[in-house]
C-alpha atoms as a PDB file:
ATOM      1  CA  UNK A   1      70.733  -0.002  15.568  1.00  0.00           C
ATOM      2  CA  UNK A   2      72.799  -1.928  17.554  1.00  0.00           C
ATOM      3  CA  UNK A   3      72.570  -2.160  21.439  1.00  0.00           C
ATOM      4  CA  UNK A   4      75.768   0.179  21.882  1.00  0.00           C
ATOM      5  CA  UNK A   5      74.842   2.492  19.417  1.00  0.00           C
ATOM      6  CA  UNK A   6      71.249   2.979  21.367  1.00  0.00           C
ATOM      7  CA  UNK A   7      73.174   4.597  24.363  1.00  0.00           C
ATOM      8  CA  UNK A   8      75.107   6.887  22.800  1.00  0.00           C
ATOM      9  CA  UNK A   9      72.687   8.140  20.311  1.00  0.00           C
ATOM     10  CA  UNK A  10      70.517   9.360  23.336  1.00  0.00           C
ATOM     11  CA  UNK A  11      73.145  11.002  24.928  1.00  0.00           C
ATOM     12  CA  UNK A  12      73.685  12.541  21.915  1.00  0.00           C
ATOM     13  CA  UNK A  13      70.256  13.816  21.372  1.00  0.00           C
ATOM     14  CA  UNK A  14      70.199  15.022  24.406  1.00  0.00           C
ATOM     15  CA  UNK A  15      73.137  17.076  23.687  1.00  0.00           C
ATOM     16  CA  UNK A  16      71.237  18.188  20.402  1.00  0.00           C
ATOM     17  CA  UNK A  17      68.477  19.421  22.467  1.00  0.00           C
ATOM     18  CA  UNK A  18      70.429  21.611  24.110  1.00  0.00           C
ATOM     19  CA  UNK A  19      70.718  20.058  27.547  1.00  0.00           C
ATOM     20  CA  UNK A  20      73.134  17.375  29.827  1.00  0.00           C
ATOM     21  CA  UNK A  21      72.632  13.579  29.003  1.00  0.00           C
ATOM     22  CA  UNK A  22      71.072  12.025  32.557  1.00  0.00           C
ATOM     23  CA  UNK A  23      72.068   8.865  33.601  1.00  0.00           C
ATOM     24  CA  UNK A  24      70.929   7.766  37.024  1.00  0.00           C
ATOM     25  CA  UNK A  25      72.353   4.897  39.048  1.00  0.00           C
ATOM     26  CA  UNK A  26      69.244   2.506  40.786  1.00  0.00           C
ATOM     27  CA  UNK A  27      70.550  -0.870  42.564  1.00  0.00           C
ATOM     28  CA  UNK A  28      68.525  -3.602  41.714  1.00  0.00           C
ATOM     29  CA  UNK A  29      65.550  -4.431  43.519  1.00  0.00           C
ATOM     30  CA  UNK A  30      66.186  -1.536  45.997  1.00  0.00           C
ATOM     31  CA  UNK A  31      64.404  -0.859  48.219  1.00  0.00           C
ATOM     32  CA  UNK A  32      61.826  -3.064  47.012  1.00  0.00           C
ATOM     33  CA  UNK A  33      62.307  -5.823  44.751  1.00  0.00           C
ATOM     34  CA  UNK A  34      58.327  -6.236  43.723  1.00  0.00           C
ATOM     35  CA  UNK A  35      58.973  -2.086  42.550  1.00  0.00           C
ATOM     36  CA  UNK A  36      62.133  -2.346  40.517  1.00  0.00           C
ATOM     37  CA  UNK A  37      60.771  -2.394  37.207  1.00  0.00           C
ATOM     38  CA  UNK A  38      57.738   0.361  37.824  1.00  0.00           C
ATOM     39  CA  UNK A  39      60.996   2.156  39.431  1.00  0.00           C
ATOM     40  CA  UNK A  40      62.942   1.580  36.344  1.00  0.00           C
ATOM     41  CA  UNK A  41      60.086   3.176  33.996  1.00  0.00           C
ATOM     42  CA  UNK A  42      59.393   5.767  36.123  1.00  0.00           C
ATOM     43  CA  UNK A  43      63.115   6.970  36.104  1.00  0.00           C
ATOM     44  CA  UNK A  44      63.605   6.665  32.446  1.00  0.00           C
ATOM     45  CA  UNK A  45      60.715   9.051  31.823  1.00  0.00           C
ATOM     46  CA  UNK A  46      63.338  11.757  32.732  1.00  0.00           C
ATOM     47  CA  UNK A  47      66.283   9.919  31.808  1.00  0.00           C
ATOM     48  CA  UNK A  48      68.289   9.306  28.782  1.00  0.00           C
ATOM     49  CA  UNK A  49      70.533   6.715  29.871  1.00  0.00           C
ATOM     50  CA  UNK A  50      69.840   4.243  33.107  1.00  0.00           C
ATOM     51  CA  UNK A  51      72.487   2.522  34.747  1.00  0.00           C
ATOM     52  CA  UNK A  52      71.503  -0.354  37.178  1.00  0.00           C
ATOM     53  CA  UNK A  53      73.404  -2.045  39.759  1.00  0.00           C
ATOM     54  CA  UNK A  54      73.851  -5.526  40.187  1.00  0.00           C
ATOM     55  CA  UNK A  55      73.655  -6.202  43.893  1.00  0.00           C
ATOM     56  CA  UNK A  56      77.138  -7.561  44.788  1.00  0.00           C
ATOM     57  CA  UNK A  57      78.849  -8.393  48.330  1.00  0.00           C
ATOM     58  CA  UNK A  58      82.172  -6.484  47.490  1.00  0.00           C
ATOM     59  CA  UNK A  59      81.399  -3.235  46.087  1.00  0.00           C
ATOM     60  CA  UNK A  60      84.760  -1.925  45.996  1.00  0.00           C
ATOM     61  CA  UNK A  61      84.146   0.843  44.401  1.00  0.00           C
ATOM     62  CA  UNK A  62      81.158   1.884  46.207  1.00  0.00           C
ATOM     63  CA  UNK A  63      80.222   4.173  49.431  1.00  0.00           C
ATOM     64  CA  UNK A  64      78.487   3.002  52.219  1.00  0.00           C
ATOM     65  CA  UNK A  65      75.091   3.717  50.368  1.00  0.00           C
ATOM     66  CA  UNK A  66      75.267   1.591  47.717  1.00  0.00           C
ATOM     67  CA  UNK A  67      77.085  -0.735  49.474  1.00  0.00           C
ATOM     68  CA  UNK A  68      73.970  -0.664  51.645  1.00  0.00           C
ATOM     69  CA  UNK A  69      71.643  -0.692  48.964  1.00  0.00           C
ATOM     70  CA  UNK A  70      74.002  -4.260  47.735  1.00  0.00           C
ATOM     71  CA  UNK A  71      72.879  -5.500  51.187  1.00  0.00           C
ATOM     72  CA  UNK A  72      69.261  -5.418  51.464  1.00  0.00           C
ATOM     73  CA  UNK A  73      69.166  -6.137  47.521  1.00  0.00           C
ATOM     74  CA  UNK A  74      70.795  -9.087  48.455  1.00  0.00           C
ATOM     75  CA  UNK A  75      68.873 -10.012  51.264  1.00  0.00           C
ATOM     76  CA  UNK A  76      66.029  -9.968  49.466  1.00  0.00           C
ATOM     77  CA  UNK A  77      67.102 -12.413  46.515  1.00  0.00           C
ATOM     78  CA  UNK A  78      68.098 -10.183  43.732  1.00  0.00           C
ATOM     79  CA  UNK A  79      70.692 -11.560  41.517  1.00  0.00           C
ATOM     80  CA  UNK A  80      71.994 -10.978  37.852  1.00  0.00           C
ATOM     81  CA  UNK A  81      69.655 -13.744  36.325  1.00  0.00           C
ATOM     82  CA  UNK A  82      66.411 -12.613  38.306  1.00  0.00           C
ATOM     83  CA  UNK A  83      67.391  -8.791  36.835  1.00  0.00           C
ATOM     84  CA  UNK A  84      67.221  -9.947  33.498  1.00  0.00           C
ATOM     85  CA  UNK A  85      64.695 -11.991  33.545  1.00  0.00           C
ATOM     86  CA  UNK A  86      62.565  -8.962  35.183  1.00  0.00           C
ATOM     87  CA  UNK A  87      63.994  -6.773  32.267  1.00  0.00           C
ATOM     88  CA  UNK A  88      62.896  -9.493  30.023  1.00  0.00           C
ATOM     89  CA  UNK A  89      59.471  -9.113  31.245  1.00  0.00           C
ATOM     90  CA  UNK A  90      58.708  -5.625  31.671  1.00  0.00           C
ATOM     91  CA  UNK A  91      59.727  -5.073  27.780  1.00  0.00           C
ATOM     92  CA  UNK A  92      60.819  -1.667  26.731  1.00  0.00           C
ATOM     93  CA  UNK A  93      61.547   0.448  30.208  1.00  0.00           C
ATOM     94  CA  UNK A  94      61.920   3.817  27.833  1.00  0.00           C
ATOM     95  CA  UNK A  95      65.524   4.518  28.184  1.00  0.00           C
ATOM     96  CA  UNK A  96      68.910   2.393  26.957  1.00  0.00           C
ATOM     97  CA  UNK A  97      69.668   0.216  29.767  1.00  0.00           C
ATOM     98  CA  UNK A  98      72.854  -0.435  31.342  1.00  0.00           C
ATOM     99  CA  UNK A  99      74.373  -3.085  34.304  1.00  0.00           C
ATOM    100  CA  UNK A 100      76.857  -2.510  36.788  1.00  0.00           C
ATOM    101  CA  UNK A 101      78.505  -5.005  37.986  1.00  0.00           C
ATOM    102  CA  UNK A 102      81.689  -6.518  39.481  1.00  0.00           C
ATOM    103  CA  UNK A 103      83.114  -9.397  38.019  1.00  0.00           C
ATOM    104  CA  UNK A 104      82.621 -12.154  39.496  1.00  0.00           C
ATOM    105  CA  UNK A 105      78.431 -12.916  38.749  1.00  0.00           C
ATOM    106  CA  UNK A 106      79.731 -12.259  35.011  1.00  0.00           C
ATOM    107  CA  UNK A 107      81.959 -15.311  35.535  1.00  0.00           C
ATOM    108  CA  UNK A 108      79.339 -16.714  37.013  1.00  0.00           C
ATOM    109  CA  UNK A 109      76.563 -16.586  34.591  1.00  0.00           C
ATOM    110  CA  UNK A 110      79.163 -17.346  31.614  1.00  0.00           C
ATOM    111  CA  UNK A 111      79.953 -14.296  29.517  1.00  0.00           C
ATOM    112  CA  UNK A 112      78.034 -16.064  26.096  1.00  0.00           C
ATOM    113  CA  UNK A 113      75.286 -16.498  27.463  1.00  0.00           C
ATOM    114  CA  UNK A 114      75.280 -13.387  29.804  1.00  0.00           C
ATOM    115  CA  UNK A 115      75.518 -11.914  26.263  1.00  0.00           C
ATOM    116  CA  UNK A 116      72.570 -13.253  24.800  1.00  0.00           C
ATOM    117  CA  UNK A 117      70.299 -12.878  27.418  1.00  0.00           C
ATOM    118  CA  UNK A 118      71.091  -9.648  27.739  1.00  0.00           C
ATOM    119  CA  UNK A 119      69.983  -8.649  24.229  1.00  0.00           C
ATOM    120  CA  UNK A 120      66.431 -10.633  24.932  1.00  0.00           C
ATOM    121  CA  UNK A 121      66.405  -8.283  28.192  1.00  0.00           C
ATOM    122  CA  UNK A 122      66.848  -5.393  26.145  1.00  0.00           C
ATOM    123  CA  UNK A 123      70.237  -4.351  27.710  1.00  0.00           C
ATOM    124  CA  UNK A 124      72.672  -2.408  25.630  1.00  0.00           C
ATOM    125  CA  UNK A 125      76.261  -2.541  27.580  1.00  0.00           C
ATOM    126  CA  UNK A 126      78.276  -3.083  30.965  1.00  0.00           C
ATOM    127  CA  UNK A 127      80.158  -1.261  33.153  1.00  0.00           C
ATOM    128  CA  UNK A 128      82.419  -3.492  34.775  1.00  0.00           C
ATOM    129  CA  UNK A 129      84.877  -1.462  37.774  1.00  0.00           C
ATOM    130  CA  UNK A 130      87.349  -4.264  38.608  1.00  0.00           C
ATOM    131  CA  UNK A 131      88.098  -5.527  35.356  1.00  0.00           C
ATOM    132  CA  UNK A 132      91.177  -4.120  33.600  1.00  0.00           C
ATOM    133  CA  UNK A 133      91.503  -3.325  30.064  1.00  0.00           C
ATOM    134  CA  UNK A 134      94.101  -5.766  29.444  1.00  0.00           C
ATOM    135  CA  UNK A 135      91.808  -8.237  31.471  1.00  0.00           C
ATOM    136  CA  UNK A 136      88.745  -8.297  29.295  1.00  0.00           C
ATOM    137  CA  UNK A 137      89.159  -9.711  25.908  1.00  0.00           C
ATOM    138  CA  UNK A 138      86.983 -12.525  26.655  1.00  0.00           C
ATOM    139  CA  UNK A 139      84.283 -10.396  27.939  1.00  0.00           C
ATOM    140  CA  UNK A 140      84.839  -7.844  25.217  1.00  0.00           C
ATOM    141  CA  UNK A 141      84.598 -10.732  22.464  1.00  0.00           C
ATOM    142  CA  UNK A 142      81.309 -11.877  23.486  1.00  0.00           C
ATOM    143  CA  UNK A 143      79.789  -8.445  24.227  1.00  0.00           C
ATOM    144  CA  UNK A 144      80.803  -7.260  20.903  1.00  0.00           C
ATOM    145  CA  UNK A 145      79.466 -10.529  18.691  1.00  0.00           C
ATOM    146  CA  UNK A 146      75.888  -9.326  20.212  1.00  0.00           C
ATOM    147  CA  UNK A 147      76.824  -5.503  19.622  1.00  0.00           C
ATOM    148  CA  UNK A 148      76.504  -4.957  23.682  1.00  0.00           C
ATOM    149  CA  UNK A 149      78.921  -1.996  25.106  1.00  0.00           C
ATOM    150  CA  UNK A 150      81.563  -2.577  27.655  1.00  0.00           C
ATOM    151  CA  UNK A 151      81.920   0.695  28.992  1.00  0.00           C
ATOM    152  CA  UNK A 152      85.303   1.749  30.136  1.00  0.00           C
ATOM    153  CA  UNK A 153      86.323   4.060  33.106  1.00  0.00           C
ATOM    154  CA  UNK A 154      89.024   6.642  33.284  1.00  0.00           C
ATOM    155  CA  UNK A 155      90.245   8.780  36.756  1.00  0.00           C
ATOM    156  CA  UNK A 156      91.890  11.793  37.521  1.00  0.00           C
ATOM    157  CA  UNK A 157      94.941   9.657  38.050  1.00  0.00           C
ATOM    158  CA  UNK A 158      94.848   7.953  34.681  1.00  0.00           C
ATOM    159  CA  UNK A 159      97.927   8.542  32.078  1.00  0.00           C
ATOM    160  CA  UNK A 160      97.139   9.838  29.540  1.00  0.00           C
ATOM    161  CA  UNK A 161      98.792   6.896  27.739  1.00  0.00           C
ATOM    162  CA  UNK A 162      96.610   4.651  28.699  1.00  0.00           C
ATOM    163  CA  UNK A 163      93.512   6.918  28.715  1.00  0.00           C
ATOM    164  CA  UNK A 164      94.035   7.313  24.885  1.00  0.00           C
ATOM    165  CA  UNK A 165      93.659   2.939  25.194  1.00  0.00           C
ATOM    166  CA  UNK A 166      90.624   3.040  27.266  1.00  0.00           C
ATOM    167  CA  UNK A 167      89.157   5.677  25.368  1.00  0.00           C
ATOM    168  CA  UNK A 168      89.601   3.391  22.185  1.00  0.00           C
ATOM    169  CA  UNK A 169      88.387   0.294  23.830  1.00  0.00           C
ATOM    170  CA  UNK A 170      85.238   1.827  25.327  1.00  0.00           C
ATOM    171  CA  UNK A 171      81.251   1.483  24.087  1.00  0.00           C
ATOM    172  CA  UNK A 172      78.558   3.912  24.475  1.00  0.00           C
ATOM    173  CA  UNK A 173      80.235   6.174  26.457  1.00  0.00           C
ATOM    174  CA  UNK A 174      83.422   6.589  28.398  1.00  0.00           C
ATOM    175  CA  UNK A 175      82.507   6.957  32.085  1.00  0.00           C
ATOM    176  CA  UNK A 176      84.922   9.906  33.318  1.00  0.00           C
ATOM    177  CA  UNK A 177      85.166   9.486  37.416  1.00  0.00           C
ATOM    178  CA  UNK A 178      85.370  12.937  38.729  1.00  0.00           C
ATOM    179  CA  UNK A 179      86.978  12.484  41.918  1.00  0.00           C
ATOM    180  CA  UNK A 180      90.134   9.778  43.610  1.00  0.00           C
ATOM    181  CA  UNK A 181      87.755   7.680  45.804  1.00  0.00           C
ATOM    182  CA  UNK A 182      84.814   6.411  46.203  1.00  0.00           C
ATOM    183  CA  UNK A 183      81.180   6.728  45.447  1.00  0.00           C
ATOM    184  CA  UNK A 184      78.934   9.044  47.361  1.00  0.00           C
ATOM    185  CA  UNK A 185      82.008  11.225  48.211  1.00  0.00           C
ATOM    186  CA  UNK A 186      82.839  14.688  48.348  1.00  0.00           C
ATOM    187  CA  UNK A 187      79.792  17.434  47.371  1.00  0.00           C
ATOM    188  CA  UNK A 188      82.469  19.582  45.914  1.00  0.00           C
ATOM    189  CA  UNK A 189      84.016  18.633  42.618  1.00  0.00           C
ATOM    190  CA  UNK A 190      87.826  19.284  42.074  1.00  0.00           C
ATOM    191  CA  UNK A 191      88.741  23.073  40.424  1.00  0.00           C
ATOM    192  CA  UNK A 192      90.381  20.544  37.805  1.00  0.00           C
ATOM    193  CA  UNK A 193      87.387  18.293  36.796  1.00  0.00           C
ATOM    194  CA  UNK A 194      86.906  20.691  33.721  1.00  0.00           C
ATOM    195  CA  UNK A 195      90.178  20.381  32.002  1.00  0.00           C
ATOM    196  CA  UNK A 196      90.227  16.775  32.936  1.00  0.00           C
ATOM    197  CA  UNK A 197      86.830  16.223  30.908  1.00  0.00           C
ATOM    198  CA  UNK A 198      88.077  18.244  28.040  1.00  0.00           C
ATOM    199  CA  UNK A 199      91.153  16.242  27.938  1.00  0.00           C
ATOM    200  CA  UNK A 200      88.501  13.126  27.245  1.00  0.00           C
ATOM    201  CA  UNK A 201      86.804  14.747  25.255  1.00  0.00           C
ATOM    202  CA  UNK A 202      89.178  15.579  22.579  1.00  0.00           C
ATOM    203  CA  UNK A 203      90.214  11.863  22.276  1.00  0.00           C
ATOM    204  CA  UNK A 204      87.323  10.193  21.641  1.00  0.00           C
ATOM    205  CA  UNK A 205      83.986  10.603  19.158  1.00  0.00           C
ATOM    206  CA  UNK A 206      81.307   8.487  21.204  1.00  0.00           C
ATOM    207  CA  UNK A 207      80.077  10.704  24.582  1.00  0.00           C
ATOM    208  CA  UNK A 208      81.677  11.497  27.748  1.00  0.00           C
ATOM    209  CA  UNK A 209      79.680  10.962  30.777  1.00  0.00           C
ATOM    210  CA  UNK A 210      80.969  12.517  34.446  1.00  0.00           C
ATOM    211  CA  UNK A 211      80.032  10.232  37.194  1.00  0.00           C
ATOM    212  CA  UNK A 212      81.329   9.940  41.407  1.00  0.00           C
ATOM    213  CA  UNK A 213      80.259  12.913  43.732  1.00  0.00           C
ATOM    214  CA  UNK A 214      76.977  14.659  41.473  1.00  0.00           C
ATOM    215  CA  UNK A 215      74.524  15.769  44.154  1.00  0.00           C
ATOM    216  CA  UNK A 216      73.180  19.359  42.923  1.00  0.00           C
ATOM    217  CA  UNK A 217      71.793  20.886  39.587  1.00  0.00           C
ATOM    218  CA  UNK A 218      74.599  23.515  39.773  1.00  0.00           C
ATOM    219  CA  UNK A 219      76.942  20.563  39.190  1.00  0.00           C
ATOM    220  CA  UNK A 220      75.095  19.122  36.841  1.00  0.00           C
ATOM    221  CA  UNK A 221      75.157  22.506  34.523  1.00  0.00           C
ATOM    222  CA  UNK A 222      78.689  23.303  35.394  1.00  0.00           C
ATOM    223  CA  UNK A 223      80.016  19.173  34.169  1.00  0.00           C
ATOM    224  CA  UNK A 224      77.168  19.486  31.317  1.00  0.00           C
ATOM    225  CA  UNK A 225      79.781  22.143  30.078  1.00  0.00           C
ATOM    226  CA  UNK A 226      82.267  19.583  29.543  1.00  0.00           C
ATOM    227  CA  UNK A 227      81.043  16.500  29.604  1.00  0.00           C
ATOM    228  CA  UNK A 228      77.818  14.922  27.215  1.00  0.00           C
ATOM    229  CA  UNK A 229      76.036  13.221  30.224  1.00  0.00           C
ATOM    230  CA  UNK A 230      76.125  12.898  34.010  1.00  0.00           C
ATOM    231  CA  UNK A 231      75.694   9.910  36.524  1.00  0.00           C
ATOM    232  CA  UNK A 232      73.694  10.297  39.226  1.00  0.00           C
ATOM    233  CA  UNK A 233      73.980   7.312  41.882  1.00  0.00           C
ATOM    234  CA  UNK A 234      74.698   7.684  45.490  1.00  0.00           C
ATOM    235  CA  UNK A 235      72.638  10.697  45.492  1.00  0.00           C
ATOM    236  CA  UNK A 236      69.175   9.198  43.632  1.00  0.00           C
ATOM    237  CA  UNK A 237      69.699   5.940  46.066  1.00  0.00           C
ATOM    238  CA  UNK A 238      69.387   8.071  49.033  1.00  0.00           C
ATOM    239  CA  UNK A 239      66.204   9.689  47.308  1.00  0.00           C
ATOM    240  CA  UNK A 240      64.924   5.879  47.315  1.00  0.00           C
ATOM    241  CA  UNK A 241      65.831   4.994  51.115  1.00  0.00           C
ATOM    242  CA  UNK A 242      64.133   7.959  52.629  1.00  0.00           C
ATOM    243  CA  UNK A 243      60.862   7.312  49.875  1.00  0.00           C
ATOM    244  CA  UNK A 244      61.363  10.046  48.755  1.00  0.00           C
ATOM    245  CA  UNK A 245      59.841  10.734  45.200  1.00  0.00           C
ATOM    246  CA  UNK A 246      63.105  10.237  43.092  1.00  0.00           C
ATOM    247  CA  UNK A 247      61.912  11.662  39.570  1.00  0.00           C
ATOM    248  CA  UNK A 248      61.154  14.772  41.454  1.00  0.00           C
ATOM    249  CA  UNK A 249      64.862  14.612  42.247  1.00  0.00           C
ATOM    250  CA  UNK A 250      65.630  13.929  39.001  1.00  0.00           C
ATOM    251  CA  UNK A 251      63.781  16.771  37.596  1.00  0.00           C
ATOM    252  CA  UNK A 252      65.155  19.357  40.056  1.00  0.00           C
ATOM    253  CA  UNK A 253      68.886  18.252  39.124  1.00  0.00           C
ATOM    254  CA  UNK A 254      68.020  19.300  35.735  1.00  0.00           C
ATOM    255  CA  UNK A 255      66.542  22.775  36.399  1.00  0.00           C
END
């Protein structure tokens, strides 16, 4: 099965099985590089999709909290190459694996190579926020000769034009943001978020996952309604900063 196909098969079990596909959002070596990969496997125990952050100076799309977790990842040395290479290591975490990142460290690292090392690592796709659809052929071409995902993201300010375009371009899963903003926004999702999701939904055959404001299990149930998976992120990394336990967080989202 190819790395793409790994994520959205599990969200699609976990559909199956009669519950929401759960993808939580970890920054890299937060808060504690020498834990990230035990963090990882603990996670994925009670996850069916992982997203991880690549540490990055310019979050733009990010809250203060993980644009604090960035920080002190930084400070403390994490970069794309040392992720993989810790994925590398640790083998199979349990769970389809994917990065977040900005741009520029893909330019960086060289998108062939990125590619390749990212199947040894055992990653299956990206999700890249500042690069535009009509932006990423390169990146697309060498993700997709290594049958990695390049995840594409759609708003509530998206037309529906060029939804239907993203929707066809995307990997894995199309990441539907809930709310106009930010990360770690709003606890209350818009009355609209529903129809929104549905609207997704009926344009595309690979799983819709509802990320930006997910804090409670009631929103989890009421999105897992319309939407095959959610995203957990600002929420889980302020779990991690106040140590507290964050599969117990996990598992209460799901109850």
């Amino acid at each position: 099965m190819q790395p793409h196909a790994r994520i959205s098969a599990a969200l699609n079990a976990a559909v199956a099985a009669g519950r929401v596909g759960l993808v939580p959002y970890v920054t890299a070596g937060y808060p504690d590089r020498n834990t990230f990969v035990d963090t990882l496997k603990k996670i994925a125990a009670v996850a069916d999709v992982i997203e991880v952050g690549v540490p990055f100076s310019d979050p733009m799309a990010d809250g203060v909290t993980i644009q604090r977790s960035s920080r002190i990842a930084l400070e403390q040395g994490v970069s794309l190459r040392w992720i993989l290479a810790e994925l590398a290591r640790a083998g199979t975490v349990g769970a389809p694996v994917v990065l977040m990142s900005y741009l520029n460290p893909l330019l960086v690292y060289g998108y062939e190579a990125l590619a390749t090392d990212c199947v040894k690592a055992g990653v299956c796709g990206f999700i890249v926020p500042d690069l535009p659809l009509e932006e990423g052929e390169d990146f697309r071409a060498a993700l997709d000769a290594q049958g990695l995902a390049l995840i594409q993201l759609v708003t509530p300010a998206t037309p529906d034009d060029r939804m239907a375009r993203l929707c066809a371009a995307s990997k894995g899963f199309v990441y539907a943001v809930t709310i106009r903003g930010i990360t770690g926004g709003t606890s209350e999702l818009p009355a609209a978020v529903p129809a929104y999701l549905d609207r997704i939904k009926a344009q595309v055959e690979i799983p819709v996952c509802a990320g930006f404001g997910v804090r409670r299990s009631e929103q989890v149930r009421d999105l897992g309604r319309h939407a095959d998976g959610v995203i957990v992120g600002s929420a889980l990394v302020e779990q991690l900063e106040a140590g507290n336990d964050p599969v117990e967080f996990l598992k209460l989202l799901r109850s």
